[in-house]
C-alpha atoms as a PDB file:
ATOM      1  CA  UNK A   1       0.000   0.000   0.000  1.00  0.00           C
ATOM      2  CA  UNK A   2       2.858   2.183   1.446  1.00  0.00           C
ATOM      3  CA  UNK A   3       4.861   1.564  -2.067  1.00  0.00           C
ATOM      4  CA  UNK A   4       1.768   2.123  -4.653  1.00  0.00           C
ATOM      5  CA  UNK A   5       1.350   5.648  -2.846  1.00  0.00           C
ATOM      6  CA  UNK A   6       5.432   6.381  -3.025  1.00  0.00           C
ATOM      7  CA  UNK A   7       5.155   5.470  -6.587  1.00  0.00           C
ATOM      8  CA  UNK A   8       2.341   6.986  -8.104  1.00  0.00           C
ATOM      9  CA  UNK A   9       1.242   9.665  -5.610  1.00  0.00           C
ATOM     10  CA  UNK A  10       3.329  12.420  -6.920  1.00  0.00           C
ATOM     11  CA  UNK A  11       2.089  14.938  -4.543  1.00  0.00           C
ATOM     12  CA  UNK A  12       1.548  12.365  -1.025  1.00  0.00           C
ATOM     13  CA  UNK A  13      -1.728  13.721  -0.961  1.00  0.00           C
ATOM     14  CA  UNK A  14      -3.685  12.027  -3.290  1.00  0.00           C
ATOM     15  CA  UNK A  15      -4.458   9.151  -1.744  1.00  0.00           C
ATOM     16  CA  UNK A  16      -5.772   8.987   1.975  1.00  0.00           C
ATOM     17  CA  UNK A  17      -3.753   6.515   3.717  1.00  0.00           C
ATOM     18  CA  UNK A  18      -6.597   5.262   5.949  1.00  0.00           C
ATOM     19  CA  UNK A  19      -8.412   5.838   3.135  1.00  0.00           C
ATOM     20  CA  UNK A  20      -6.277   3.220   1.201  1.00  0.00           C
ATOM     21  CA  UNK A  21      -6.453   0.529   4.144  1.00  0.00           C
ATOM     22  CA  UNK A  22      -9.992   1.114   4.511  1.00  0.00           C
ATOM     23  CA  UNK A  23     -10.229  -0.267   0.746  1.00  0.00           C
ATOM     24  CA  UNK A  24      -7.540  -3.244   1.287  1.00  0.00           C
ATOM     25  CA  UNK A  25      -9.501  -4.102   4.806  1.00  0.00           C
ATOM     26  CA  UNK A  26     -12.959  -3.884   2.464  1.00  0.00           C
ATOM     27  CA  UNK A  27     -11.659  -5.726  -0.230  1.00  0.00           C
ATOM     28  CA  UNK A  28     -10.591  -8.716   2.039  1.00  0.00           C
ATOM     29  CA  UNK A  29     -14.125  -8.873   3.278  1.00  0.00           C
ATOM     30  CA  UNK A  30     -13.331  -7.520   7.366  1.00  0.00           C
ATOM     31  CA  UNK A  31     -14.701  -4.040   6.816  1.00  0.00           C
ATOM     32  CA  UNK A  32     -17.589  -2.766   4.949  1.00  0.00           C
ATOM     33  CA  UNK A  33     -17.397  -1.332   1.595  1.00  0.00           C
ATOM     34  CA  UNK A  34     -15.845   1.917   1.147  1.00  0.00           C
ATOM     35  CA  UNK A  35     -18.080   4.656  -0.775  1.00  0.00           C
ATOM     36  CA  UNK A  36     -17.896   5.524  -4.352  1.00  0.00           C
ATOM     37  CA  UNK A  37     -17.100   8.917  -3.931  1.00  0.00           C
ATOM     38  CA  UNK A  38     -13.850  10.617  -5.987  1.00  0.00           C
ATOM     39  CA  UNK A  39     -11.425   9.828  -3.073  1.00  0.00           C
ATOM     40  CA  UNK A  40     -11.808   6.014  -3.002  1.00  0.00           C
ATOM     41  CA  UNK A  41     -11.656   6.310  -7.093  1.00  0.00           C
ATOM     42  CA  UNK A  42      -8.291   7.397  -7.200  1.00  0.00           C
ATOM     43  CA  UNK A  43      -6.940   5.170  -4.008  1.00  0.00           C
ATOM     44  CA  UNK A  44      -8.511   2.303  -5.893  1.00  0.00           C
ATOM     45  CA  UNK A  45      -6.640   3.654  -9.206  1.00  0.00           C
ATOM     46  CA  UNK A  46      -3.341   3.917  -7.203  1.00  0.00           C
ATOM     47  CA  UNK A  47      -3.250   0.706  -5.570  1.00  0.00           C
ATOM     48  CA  UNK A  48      -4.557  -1.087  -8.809  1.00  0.00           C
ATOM     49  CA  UNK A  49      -2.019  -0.033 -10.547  1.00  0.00           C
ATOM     50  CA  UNK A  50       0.820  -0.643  -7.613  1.00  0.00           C
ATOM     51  CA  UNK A  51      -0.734  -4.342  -7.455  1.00  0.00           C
ATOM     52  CA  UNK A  52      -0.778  -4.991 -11.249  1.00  0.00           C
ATOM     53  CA  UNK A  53       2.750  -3.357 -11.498  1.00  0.00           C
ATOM     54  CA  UNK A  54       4.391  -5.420  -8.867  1.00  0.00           C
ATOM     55  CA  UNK A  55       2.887  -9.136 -10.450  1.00  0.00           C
ATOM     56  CA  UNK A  56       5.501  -8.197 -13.478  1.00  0.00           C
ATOM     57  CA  UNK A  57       2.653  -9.597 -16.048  1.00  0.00           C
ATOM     58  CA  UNK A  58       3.732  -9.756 -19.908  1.00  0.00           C
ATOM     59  CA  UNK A  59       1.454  -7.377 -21.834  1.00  0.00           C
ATOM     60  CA  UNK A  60      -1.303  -9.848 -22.638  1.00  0.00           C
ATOM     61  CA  UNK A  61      -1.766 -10.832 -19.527  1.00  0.00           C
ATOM     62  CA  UNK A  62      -2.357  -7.570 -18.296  1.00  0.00           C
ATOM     63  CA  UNK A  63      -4.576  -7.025 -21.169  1.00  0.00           C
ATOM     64  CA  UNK A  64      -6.828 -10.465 -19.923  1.00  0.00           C
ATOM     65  CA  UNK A  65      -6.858  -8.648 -16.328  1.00  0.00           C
ATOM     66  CA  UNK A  66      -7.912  -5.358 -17.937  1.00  0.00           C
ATOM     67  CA  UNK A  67     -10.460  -6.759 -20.421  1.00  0.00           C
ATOM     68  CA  UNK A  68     -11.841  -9.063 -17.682  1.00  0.00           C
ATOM     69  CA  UNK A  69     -12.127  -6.247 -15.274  1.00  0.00           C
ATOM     70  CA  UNK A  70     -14.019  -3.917 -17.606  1.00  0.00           C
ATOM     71  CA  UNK A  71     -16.310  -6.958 -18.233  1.00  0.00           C
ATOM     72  CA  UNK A  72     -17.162  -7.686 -14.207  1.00  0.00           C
ATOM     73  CA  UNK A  73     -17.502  -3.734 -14.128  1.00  0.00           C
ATOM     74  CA  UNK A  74     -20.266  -4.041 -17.231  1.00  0.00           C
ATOM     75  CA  UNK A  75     -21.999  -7.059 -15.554  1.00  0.00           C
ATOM     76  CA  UNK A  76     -22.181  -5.174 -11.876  1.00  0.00           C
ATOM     77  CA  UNK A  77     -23.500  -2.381 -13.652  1.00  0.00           C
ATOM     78  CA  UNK A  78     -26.247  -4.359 -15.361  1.00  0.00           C
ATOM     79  CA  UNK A  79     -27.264  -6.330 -11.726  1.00  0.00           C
ATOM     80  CA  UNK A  80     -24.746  -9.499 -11.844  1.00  0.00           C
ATOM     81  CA  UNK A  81     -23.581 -10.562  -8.777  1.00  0.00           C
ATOM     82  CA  UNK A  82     -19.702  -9.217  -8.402  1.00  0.00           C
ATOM     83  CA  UNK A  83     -18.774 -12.557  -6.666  1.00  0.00           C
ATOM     84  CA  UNK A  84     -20.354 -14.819  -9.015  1.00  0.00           C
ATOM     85  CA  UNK A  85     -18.389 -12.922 -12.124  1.00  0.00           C
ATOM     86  CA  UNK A  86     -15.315 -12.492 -10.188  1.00  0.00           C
ATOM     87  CA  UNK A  87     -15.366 -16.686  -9.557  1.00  0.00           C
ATOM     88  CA  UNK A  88     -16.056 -17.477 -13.506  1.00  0.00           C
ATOM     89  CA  UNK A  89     -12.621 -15.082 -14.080  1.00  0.00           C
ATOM     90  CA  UNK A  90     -11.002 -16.839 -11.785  1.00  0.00           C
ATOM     91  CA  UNK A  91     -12.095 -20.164 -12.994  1.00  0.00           C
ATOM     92  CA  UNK A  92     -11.213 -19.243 -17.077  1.00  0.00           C
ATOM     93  CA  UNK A  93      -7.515 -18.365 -15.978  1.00  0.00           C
ATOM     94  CA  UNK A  94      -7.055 -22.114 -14.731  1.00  0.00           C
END
């Protein structure tokens, strides 16, 4: 978390640091979900990126995260359950 913000927060105030655990502690399922407000967007930008960035993935496998991102986004947005989509992902990359 620390190392996303050093990297990609040029200004160290971008990103909320209990902002930014709130999301990890969310995402994990101990905390409830953080708000969708501007704040969480770009903590949730920042650590993406920090998490994609230190897997080292070739380019088309970051292009299969990306694309299958974009398509759980589309199918939350249309009433699919995120757990359900994020599980079939999951289950295409084995």
């Amino acid at each position: 978390m620390a190392s996303a913000r050093e990297r990609y927060d040029a200004t160290g105030r971008d990103v909320d640091p209990v902002l930014a655990e709130a999301l990890v502690w969310a995402a994990l399922g101990e905390r409830p979900p953080v708000p969708h407000d501007a704040a969480a967007i770009v903590a949730r930008t920042v650590l993406l990126l920090g998490l994609l960035e230190d897997e080292g993935l070739a380019d088309r496998e970051l292009d299969e995260v990306l694309v299958a991102a974009a398509d759980a986004a589309d199918d939350t947005e249309h009433g699919a359950d995120p757990q359900q989509v994020g599980t079939a992902v999951e289950s295409d990359r084995q």
